[in-house]
PDB file of N, CA and C in Angstrom:
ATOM      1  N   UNK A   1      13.013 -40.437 -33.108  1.00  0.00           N
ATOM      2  CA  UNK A   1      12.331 -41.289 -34.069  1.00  0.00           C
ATOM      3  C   UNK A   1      13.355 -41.838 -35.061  1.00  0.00           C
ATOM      4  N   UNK A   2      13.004 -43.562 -35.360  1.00  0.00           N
ATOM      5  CA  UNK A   2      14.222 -44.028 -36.359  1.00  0.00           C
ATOM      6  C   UNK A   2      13.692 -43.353 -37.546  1.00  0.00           C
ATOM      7  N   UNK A   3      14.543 -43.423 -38.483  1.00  0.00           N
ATOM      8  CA  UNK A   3      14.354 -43.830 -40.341  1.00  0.00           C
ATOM      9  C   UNK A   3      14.732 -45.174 -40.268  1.00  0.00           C
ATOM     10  N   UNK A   4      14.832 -46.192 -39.869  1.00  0.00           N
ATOM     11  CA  UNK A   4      14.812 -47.439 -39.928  1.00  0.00           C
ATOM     12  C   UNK A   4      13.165 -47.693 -40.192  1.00  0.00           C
ATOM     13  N   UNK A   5      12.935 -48.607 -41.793  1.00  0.00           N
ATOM     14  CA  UNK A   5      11.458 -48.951 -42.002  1.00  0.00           C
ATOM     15  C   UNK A   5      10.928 -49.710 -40.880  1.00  0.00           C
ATOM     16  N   UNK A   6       9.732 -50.380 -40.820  1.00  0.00           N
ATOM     17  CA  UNK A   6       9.313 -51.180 -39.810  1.00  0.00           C
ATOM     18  C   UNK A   6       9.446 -52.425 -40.241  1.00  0.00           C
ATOM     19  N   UNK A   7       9.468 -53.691 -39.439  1.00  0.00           N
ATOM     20  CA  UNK A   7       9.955 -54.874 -39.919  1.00  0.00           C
ATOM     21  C   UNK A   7       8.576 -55.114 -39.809  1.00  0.00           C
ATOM     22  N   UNK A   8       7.983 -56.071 -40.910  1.00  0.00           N
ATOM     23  CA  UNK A   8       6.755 -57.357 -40.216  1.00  0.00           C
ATOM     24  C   UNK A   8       7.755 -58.522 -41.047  1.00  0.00           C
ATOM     25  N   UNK A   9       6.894 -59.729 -39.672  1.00  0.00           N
ATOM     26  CA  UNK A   9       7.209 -60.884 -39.653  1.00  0.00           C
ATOM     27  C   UNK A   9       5.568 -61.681 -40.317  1.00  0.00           C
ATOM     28  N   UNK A  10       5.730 -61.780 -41.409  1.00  0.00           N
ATOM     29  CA  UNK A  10       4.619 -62.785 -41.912  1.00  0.00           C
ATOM     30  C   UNK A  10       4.595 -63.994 -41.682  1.00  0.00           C
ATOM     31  N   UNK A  11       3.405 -64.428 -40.718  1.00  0.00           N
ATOM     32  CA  UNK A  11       3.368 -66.024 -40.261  1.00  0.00           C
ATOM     33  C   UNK A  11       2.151 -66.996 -40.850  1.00  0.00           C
ATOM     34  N   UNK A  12       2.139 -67.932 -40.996  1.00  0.00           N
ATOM     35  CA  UNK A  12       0.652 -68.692 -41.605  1.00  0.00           C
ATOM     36  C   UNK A  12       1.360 -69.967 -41.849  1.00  0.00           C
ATOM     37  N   UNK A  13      -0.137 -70.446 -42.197  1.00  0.00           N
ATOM     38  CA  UNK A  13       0.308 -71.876 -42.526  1.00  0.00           C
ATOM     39  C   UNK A  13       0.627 -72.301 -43.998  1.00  0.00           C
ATOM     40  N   UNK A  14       1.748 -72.958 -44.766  1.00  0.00           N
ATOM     41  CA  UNK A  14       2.107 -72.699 -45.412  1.00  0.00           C
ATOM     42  C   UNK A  14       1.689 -73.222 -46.989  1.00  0.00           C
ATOM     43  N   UNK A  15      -0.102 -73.619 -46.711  1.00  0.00           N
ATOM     44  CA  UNK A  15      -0.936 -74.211 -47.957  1.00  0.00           C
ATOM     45  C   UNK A  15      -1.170 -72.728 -48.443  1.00  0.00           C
ATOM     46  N   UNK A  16      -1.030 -71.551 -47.224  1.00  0.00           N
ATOM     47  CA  UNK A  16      -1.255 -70.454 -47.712  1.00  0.00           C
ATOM     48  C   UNK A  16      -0.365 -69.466 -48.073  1.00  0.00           C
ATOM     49  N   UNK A  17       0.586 -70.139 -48.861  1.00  0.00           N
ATOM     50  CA  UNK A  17       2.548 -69.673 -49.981  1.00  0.00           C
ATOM     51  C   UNK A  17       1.615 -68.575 -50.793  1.00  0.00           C
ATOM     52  N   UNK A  18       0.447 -68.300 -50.971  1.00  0.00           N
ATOM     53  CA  UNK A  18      -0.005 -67.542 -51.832  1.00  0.00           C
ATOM     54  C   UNK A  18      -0.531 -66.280 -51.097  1.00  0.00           C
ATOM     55  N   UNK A  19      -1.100 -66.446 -50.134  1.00  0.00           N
ATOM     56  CA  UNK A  19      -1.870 -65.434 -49.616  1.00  0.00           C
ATOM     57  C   UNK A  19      -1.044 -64.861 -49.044  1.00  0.00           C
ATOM     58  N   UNK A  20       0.170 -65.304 -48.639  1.00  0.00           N
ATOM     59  CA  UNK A  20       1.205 -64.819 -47.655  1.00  0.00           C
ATOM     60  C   UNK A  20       2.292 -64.026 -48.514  1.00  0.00           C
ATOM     61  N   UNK A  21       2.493 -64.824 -50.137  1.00  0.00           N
ATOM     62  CA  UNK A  21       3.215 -63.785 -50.877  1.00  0.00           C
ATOM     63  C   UNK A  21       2.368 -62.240 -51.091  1.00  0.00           C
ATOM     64  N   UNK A  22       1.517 -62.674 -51.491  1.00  0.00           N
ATOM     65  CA  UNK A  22       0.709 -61.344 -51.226  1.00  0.00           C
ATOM     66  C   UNK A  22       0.888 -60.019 -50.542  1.00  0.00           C
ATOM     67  N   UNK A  23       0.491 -61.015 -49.164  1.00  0.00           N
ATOM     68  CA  UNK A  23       0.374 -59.440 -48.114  1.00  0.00           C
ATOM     69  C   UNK A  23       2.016 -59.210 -48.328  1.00  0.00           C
ATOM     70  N   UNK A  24       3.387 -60.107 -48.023  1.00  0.00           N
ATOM     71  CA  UNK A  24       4.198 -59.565 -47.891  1.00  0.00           C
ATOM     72  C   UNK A  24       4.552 -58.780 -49.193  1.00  0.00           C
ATOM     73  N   UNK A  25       4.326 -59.002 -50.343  1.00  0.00           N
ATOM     74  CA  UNK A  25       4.354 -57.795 -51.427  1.00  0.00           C
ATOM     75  C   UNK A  25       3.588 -56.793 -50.998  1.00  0.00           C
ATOM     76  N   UNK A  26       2.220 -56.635 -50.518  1.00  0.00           N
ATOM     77  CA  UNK A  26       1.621 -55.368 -50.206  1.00  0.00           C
ATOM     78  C   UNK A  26       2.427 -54.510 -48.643  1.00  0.00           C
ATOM     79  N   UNK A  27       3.469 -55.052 -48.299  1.00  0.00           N
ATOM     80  CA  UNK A  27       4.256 -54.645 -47.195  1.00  0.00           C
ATOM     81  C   UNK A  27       4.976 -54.448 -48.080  1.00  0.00           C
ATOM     82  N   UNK A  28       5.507 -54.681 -48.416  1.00  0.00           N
ATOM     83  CA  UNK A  28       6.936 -54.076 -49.351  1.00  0.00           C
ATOM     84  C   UNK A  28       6.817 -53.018 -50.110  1.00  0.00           C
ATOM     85  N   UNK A  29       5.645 -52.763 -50.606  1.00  0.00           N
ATOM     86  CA  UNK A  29       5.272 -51.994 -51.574  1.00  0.00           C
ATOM     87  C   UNK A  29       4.860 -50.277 -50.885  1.00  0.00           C
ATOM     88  N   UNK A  30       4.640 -51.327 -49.430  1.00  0.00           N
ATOM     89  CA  UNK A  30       4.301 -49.640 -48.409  1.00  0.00           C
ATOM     90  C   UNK A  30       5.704 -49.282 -47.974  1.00  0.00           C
ATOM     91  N   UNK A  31       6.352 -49.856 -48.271  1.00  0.00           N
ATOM     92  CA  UNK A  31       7.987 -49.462 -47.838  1.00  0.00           C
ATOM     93  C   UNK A  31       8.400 -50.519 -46.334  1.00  0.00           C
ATOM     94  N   UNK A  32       7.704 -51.280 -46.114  1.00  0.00           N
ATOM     95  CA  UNK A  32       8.361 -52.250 -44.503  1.00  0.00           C
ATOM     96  C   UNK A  32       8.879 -53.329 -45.299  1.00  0.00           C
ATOM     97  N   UNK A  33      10.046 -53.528 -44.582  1.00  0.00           N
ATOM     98  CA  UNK A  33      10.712 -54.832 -44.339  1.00  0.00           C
ATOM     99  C   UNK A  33       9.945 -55.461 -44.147  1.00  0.00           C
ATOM    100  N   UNK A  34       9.937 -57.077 -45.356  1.00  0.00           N
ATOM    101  CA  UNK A  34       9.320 -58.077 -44.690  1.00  0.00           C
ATOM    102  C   UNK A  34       9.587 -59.065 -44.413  1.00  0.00           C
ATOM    103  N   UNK A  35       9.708 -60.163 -43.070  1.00  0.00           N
ATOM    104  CA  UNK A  35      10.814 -61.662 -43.204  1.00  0.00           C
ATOM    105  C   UNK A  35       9.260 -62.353 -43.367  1.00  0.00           C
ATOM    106  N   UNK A  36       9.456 -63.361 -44.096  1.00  0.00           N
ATOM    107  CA  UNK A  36       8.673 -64.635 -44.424  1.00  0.00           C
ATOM    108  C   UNK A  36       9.197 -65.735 -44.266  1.00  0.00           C
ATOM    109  N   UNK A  37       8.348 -67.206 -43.894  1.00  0.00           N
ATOM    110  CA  UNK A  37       8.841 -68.381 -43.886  1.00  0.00           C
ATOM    111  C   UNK A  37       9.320 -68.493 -45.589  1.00  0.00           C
ATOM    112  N   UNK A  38      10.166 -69.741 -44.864  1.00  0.00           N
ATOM    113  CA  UNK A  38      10.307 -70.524 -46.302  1.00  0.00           C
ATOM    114  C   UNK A  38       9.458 -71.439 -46.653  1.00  0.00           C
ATOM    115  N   UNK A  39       8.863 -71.764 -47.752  1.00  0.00           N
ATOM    116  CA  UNK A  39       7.628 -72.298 -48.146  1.00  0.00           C
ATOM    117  C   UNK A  39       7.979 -73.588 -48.532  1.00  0.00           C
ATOM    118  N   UNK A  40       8.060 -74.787 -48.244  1.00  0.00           N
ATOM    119  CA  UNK A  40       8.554 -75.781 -49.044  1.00  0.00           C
ATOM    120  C   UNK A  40       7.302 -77.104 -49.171  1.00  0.00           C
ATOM    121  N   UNK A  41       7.785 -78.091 -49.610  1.00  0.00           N
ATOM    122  CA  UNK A  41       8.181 -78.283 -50.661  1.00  0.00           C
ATOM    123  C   UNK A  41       7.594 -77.393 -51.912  1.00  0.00           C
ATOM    124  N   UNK A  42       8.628 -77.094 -53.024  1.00  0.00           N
ATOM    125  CA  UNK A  42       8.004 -76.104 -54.471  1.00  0.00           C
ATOM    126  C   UNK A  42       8.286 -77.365 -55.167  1.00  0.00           C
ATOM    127  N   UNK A  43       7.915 -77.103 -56.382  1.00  0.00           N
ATOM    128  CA  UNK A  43       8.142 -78.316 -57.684  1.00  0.00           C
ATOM    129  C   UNK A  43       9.495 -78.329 -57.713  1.00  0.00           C
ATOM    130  N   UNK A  44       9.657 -79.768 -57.477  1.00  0.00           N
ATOM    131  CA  UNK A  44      11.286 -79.934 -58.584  1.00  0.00           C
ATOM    132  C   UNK A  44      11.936 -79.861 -57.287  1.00  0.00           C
ATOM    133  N   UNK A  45      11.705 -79.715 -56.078  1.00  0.00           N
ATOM    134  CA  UNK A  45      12.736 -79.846 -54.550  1.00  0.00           C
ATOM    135  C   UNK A  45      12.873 -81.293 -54.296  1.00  0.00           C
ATOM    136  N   UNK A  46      13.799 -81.248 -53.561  1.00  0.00           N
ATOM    137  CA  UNK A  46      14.319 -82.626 -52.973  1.00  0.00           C
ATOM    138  C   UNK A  46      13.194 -82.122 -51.877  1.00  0.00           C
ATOM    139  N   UNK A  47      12.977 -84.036 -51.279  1.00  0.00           N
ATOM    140  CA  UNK A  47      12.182 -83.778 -50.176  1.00  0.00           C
ATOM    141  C   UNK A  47      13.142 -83.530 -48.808  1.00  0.00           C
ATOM    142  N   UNK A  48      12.651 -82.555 -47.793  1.00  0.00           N
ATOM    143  CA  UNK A  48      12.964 -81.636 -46.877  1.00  0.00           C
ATOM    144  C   UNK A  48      13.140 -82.882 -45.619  1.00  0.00           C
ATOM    145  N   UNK A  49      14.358 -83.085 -44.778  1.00  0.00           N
ATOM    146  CA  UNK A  49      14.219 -83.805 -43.718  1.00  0.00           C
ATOM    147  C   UNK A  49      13.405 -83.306 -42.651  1.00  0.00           C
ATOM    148  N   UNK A  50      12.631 -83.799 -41.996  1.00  0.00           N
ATOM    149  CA  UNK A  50      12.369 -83.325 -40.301  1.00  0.00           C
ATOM    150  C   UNK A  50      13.430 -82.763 -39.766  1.00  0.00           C
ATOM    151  N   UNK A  51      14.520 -82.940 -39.313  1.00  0.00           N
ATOM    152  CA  UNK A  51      15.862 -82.346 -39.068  1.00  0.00           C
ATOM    153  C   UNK A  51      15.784 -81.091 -39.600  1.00  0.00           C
ATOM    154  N   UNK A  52      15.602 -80.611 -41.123  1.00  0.00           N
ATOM    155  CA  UNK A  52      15.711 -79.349 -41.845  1.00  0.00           C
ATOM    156  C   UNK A  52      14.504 -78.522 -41.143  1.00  0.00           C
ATOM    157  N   UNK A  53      12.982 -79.526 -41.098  1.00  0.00           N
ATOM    158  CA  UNK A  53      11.843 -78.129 -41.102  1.00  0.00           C
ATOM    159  C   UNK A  53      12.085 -77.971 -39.494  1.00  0.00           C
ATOM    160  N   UNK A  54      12.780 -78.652 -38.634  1.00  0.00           N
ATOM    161  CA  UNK A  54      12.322 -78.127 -37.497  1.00  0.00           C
ATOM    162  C   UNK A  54      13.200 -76.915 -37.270  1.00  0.00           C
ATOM    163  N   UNK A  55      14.506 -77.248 -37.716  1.00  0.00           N
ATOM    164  CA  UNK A  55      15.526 -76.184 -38.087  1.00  0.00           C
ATOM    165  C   UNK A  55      15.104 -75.270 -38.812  1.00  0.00           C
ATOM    166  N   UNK A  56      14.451 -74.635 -39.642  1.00  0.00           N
ATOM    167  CA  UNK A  56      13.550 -73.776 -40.377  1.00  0.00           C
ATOM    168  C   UNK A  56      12.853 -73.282 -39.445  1.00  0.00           C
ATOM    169  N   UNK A  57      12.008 -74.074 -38.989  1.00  0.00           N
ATOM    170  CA  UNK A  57      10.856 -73.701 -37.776  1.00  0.00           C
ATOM    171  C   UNK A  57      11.640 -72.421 -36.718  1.00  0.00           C
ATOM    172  N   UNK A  58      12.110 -72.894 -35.876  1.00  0.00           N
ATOM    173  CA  UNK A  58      13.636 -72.324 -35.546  1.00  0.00           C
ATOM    174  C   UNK A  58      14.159 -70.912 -35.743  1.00  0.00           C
ATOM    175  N   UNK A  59      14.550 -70.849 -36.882  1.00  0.00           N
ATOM    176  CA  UNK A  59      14.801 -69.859 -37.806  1.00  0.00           C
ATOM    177  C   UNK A  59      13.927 -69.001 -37.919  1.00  0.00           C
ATOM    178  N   UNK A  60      12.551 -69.340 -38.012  1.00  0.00           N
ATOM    179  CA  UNK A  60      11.165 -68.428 -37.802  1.00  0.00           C
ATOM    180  C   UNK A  60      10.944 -67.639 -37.472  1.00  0.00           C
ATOM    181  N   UNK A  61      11.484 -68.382 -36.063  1.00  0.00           N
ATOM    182  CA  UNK A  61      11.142 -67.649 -34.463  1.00  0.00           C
ATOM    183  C   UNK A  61      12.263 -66.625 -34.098  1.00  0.00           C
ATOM    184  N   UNK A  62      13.622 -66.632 -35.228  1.00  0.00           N
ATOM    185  CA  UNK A  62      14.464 -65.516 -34.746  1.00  0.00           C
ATOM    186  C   UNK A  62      13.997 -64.553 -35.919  1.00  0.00           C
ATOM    187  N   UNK A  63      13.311 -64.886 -36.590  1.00  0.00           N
ATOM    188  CA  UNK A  63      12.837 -63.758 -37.760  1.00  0.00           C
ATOM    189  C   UNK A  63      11.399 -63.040 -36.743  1.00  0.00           C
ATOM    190  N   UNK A  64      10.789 -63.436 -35.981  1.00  0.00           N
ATOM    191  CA  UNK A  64       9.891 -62.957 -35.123  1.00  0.00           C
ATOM    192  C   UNK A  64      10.411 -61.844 -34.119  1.00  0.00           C
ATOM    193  N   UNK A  65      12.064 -62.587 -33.701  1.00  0.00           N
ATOM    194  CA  UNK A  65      12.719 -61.784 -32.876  1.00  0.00           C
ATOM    195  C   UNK A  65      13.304 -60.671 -33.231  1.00  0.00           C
ATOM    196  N   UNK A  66      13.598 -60.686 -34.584  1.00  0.00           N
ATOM    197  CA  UNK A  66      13.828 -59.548 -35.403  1.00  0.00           C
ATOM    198  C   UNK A  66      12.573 -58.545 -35.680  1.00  0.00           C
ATOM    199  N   UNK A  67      11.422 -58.561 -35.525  1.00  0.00           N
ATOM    200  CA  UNK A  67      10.515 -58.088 -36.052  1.00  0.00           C
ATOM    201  C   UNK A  67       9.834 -56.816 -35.159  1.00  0.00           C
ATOM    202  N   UNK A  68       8.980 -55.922 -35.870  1.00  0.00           N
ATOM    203  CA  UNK A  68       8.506 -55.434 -34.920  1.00  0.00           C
ATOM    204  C   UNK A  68       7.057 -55.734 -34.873  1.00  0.00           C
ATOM    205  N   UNK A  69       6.780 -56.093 -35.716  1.00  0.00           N
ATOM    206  CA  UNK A  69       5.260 -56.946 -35.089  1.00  0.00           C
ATOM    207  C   UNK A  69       4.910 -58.101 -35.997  1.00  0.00           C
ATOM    208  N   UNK A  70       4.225 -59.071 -35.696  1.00  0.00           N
ATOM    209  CA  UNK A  70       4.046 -60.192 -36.856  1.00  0.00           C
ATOM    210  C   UNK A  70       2.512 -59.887 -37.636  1.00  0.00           C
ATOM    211  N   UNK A  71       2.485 -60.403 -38.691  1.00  0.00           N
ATOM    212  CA  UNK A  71       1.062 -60.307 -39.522  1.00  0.00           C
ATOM    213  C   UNK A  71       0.818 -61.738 -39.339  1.00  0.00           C
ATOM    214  N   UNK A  72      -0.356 -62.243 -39.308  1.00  0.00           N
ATOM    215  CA  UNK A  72      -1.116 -63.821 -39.487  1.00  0.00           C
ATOM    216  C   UNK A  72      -1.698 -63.711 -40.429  1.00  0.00           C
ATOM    217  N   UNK A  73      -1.271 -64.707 -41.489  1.00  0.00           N
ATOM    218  CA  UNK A  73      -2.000 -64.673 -42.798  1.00  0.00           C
ATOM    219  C   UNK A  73      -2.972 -65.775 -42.526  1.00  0.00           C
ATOM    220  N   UNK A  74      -4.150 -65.959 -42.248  1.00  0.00           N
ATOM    221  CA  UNK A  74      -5.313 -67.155 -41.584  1.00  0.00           C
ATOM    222  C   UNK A  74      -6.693 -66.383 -42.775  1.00  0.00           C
ATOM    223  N   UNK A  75      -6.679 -67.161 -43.992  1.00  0.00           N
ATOM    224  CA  UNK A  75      -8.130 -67.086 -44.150  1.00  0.00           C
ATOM    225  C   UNK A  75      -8.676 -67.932 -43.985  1.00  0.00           C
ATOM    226  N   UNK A  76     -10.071 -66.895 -43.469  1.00  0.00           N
ATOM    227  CA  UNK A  76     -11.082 -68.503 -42.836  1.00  0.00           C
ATOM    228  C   UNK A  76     -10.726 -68.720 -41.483  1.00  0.00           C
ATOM    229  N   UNK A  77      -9.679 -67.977 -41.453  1.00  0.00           N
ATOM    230  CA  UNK A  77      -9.716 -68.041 -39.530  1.00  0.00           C
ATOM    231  C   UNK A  77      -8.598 -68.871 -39.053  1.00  0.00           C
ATOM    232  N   UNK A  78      -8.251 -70.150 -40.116  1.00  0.00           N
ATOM    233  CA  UNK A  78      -7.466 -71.182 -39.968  1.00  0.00           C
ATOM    234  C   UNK A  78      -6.396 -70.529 -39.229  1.00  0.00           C
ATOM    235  N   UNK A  79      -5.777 -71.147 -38.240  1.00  0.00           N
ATOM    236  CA  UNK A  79      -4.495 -71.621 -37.461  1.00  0.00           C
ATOM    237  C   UNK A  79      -3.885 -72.756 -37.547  1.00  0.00           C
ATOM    238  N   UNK A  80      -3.096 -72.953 -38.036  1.00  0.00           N
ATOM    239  CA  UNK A  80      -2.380 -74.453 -37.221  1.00  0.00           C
ATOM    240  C   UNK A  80      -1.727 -74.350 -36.221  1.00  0.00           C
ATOM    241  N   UNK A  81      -0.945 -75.640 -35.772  1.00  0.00           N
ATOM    242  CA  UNK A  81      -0.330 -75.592 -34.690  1.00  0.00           C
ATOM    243  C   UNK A  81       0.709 -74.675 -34.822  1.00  0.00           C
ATOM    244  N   UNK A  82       1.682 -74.935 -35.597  1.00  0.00           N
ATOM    245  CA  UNK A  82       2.743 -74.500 -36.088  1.00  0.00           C
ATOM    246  C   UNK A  82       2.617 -72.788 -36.154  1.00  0.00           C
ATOM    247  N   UNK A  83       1.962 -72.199 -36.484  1.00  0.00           N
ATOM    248  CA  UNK A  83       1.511 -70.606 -36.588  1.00  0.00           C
ATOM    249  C   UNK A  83       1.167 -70.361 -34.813  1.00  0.00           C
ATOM    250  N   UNK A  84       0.422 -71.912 -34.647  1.00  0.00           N
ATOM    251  CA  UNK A  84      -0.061 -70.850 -32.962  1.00  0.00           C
ATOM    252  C   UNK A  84       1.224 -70.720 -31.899  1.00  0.00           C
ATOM    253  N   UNK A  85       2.464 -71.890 -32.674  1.00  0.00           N
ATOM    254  CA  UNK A  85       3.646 -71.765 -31.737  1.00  0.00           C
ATOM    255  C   UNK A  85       4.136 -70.505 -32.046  1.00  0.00           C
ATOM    256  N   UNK A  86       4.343 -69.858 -33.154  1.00  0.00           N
ATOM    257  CA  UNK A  86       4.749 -68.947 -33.565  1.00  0.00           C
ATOM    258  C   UNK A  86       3.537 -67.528 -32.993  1.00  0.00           C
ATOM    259  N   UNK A  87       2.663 -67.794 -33.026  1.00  0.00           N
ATOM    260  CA  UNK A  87       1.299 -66.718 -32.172  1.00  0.00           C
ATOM    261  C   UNK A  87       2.340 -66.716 -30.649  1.00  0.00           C
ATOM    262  N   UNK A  88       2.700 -67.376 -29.988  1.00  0.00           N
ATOM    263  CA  UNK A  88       2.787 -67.356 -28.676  1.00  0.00           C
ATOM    264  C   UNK A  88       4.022 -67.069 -28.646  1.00  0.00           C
ATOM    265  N   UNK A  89       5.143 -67.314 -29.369  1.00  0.00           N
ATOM    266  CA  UNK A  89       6.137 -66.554 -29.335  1.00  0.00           C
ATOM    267  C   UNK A  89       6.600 -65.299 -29.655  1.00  0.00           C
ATOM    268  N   UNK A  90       5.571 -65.327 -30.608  1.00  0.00           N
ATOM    269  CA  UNK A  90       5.493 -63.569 -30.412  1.00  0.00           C
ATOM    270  C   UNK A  90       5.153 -62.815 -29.949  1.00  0.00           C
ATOM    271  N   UNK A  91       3.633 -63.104 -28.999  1.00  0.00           N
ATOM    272  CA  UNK A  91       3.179 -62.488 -27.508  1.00  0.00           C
ATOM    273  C   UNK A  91       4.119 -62.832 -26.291  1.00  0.00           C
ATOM    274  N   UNK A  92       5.021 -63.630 -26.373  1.00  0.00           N
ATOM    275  CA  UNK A  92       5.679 -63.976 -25.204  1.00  0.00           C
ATOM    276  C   UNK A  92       6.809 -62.914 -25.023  1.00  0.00           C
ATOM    277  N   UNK A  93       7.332 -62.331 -26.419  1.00  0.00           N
ATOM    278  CA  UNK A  93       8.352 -61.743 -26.672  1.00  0.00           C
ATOM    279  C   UNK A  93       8.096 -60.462 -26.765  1.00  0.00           C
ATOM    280  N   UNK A  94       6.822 -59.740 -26.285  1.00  0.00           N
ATOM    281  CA  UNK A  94       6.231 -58.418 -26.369  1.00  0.00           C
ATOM    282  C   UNK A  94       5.592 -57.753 -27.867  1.00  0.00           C
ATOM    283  N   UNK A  95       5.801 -58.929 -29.072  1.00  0.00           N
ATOM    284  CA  UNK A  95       5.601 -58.308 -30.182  1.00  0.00           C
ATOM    285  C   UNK A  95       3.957 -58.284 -30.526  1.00  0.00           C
ATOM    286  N   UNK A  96       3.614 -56.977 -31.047  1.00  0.00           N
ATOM    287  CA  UNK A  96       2.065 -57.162 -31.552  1.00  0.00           C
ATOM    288  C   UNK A  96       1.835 -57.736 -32.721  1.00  0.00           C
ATOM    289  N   UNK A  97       0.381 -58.817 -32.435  1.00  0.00           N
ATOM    290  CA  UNK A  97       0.403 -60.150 -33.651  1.00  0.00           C
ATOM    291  C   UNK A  97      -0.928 -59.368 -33.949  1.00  0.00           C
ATOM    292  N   UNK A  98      -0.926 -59.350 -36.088  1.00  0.00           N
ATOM    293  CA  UNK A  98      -2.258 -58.907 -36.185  1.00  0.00           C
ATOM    294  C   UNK A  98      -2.634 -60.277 -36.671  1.00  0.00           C
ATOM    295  N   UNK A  99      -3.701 -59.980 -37.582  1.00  0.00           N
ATOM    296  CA  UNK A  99      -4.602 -61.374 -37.976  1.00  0.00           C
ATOM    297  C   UNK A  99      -4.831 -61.020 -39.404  1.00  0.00           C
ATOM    298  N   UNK A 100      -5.382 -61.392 -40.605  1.00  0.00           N
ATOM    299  CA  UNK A 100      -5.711 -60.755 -42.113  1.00  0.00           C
ATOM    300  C   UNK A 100      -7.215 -61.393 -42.336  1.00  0.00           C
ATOM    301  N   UNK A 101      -7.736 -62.234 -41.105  1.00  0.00           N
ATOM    302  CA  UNK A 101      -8.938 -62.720 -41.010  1.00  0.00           C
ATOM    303  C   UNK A 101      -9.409 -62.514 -39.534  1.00  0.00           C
ATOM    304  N   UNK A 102     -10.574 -62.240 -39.186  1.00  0.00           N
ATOM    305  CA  UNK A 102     -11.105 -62.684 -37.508  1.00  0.00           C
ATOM    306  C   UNK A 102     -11.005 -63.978 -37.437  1.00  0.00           C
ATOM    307  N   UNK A 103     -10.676 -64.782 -36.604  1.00  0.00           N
ATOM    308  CA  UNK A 103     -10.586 -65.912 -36.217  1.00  0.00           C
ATOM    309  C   UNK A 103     -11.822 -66.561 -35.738  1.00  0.00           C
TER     310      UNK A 103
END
């Protein structure tokens, strides 16, 4: 058995920067590692190229690969696309995806 904490990978869509800081504070607070997207645009940012978010996007998916299971932050059930690419890459990759809503 490790002493290495457990990683979650927090995924959602990112109108939900709030609900998602959340759970990943209530992961942190139980002692797991948590990777999160980057949330953009915040006040006062330059606007983000397509070039950057897909590259971000990207980046996601090796924070998934790092992980040992992902959380879905979906209230209300909501998915977007973008979360369900990230849903399927993380079932593709053997990792268990929970949900923080039934869908």
């Amino acid at each position: 058995m490790s002493d290495r904490p457990e990683i979650v990978c927090v995924c959602g869509s990112t109108r939900f920067a709030e609900e998602m800081d959340a759970a990943g504070r209530e992961l942190a607070l139980a002692g797991i590692i948590v990777l999160a997207p980057v949330v953009l645009p915040r006040a006062g940012d330059r606007p983000v190229s397509e070039e950057r978010k897909r590259a971000l996007g990207a980046l996601h998916l090796r924070k998934i690969d790092l992980a040992d299971r992902v959380l879905v932050v979906n209230p209300g059930g909501y998915v977007g696309a973008s979360t369900r690419r990230e849903i399927a890459h993380a079932r593709a990759t053997g990792k268990p995806v929970t949900f923080t809503d039934p869908a």
